[in-house]
C-alpha atoms as a PDB file:
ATOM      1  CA  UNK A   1     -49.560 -12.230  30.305  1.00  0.00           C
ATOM      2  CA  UNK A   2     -47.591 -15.266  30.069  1.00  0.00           C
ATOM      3  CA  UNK A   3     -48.305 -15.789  26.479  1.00  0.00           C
ATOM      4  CA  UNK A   4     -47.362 -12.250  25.624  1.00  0.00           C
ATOM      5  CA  UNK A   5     -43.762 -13.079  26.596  1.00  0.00           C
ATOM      6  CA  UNK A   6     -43.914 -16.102  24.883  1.00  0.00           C
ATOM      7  CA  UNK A   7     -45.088 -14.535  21.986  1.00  0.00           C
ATOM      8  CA  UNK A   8     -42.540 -11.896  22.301  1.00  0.00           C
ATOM      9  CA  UNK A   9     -39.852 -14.211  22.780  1.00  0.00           C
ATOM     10  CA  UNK A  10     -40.728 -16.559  19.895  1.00  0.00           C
ATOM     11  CA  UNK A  11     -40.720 -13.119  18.060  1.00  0.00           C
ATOM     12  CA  UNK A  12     -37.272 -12.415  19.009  1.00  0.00           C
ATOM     13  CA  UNK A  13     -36.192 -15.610  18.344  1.00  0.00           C
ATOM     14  CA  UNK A  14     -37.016 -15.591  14.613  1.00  0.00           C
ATOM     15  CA  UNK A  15     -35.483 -12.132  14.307  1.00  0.00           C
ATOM     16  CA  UNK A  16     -32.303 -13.021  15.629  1.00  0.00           C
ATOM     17  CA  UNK A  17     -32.461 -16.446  13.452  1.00  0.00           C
ATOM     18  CA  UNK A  18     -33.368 -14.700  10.305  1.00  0.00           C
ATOM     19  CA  UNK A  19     -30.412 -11.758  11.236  1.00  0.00           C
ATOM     20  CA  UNK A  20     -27.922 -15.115  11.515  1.00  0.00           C
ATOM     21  CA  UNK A  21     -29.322 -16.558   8.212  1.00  0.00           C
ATOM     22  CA  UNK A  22     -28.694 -13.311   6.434  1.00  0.00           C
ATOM     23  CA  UNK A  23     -25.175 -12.619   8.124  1.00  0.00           C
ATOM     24  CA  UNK A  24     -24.001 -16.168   6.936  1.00  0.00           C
ATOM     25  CA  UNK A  25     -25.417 -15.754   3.104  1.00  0.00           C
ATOM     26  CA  UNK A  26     -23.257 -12.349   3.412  1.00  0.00           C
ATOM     27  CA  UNK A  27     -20.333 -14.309   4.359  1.00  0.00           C
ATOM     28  CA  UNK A  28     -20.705 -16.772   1.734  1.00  0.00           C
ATOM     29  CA  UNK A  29     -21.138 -14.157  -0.955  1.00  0.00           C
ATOM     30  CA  UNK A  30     -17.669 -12.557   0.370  1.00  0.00           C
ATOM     31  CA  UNK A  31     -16.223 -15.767   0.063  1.00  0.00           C
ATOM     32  CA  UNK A  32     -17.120 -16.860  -3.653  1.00  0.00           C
ATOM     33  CA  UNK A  33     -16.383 -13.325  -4.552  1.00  0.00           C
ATOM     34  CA  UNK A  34     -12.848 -13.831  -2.698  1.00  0.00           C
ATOM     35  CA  UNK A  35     -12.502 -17.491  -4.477  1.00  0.00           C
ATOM     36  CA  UNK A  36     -13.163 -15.660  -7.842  1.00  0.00           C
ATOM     37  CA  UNK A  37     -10.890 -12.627  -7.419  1.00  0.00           C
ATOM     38  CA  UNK A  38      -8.201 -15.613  -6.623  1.00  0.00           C
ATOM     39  CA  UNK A  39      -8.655 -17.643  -9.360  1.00  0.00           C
ATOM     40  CA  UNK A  40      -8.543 -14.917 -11.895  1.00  0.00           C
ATOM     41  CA  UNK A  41      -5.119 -13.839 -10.073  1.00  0.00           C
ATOM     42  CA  UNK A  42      -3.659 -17.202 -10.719  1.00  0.00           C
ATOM     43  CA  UNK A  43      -4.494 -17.462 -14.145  1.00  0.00           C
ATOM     44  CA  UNK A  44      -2.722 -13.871 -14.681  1.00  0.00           C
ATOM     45  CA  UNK A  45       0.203 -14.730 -13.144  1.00  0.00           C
ATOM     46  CA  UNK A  46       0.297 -18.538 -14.714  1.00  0.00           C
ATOM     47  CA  UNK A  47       0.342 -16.552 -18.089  1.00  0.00           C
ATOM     48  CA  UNK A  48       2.857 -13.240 -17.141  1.00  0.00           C
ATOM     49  CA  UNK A  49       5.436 -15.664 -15.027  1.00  0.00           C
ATOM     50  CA  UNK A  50       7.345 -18.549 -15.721  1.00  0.00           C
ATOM     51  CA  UNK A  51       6.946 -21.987 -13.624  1.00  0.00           C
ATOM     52  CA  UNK A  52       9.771 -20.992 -12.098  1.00  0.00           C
ATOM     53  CA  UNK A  53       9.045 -17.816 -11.113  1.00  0.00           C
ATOM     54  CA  UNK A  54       5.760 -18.844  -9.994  1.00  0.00           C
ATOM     55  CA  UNK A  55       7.340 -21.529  -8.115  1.00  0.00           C
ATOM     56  CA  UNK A  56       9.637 -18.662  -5.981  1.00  0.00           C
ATOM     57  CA  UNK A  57       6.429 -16.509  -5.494  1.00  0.00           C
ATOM     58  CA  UNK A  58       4.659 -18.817  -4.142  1.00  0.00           C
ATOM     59  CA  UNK A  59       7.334 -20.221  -1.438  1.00  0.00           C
ATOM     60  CA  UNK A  60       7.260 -16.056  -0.751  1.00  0.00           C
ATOM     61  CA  UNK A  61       3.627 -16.102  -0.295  1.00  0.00           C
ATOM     62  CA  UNK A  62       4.274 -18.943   2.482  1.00  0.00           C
ATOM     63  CA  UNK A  63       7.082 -17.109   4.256  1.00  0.00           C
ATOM     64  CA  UNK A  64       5.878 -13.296   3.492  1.00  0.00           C
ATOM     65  CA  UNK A  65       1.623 -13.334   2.139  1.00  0.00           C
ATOM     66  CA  UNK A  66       1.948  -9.832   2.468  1.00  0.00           C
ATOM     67  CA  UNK A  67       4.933  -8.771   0.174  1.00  0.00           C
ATOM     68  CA  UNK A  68       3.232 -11.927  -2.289  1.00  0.00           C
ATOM     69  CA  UNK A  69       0.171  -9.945  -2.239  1.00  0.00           C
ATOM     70  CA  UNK A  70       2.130  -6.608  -2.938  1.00  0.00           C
ATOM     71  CA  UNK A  71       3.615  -8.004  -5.769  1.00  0.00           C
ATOM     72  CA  UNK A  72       0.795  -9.617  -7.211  1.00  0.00           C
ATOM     73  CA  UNK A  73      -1.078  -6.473  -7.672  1.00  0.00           C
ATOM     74  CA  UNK A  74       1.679  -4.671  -8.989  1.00  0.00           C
ATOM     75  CA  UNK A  75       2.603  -7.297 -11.580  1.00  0.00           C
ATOM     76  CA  UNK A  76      -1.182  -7.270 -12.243  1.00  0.00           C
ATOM     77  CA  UNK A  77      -1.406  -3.355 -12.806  1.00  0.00           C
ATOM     78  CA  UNK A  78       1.456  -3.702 -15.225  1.00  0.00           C
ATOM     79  CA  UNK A  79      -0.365  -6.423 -17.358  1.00  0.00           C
ATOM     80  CA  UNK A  80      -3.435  -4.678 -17.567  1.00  0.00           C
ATOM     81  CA  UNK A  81      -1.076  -1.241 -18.523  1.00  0.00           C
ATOM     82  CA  UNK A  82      -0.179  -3.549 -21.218  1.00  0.00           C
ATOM     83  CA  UNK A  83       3.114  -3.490 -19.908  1.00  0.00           C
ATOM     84  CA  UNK A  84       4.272  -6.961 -19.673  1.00  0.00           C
ATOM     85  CA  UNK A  85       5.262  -8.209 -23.495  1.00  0.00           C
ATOM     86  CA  UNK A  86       7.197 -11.263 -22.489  1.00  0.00           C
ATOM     87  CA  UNK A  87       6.864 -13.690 -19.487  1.00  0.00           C
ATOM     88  CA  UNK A  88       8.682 -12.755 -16.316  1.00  0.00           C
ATOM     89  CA  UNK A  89      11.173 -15.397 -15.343  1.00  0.00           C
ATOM     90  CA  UNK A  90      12.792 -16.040 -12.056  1.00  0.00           C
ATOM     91  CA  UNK A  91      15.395 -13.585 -12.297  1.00  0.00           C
ATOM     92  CA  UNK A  92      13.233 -10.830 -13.001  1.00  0.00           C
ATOM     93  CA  UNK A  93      10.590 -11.259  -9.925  1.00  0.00           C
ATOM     94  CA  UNK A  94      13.826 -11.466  -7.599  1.00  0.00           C
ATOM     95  CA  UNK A  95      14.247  -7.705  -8.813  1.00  0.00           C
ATOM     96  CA  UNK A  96      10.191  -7.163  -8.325  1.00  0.00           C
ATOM     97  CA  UNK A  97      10.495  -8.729  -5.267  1.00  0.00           C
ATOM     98  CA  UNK A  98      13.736  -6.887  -3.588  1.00  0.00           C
ATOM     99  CA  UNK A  99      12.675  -3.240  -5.082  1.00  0.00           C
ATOM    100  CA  UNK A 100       8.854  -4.108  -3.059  1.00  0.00           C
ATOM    101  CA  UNK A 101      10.516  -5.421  -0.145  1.00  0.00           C
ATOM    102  CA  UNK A 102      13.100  -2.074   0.505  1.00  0.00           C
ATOM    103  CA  UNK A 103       9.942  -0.093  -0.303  1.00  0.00           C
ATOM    104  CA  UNK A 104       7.698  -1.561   2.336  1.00  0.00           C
ATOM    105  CA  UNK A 105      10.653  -2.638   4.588  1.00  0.00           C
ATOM    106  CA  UNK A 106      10.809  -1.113   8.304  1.00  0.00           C
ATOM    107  CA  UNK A 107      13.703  -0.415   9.864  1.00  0.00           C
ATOM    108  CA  UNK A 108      14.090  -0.703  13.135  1.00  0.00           C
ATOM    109  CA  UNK A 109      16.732   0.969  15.691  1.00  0.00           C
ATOM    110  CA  UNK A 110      17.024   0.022  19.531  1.00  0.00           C
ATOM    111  CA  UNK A 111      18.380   2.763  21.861  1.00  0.00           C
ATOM    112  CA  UNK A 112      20.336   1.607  24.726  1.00  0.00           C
END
């Protein structure tokens, strides 16, 4: 009797090791697939925007990852569209930027 439970224990104990081992090799296949997304991101927006405008979305993406995001994908559907002939420079993304931002923007009204 005692060595059934240790047999069903040891049983367990493999399932939930080999349940663990597959849940991590999920993760890590998320996170490549994550890592790759990002990298081909950045090179579409090293060749559609400027240094400098690259330089303003990224402070954005430190202050607001959200909006950064928003934008991203939007500048991204318009390259793909074939939409975007000539790089986007600074003053340009401000535009982007405040036109996303009054989209997406809550307001918010306290009653007294």
């Amino acid at each position: 009797m005692a060595e059934d439970i240790e047999e069903i224990r040891k049983r367990k104990f493999m399932e939930l090791q080999k349940k663990y081992l597959e849940e991590q090799k999920a993760q890590e296949e998320a996170m490549k697939q994550e890592m790759e997304l990002e990298a081909q991101l950045d090179a579409i927006m090293r060749r559609i925007l400027t240094p400098e405008a690259r330089e303003r979305l990224g402070r954005v993406k430190l202050v607001k990852p959200e909006l950064a995001r928003q934008v991203e994908l939007v500048l991204v559907q318009l390259y793909q569209a074939g939409q975007v002939r000539e790089p986007i420079d600074d003053g340009k993304l401000k535009r982007i930027l405040a036109q996303i931002d009054a989209r997406t923007r809550r307001e918010f009204k306290i009653k007294w």
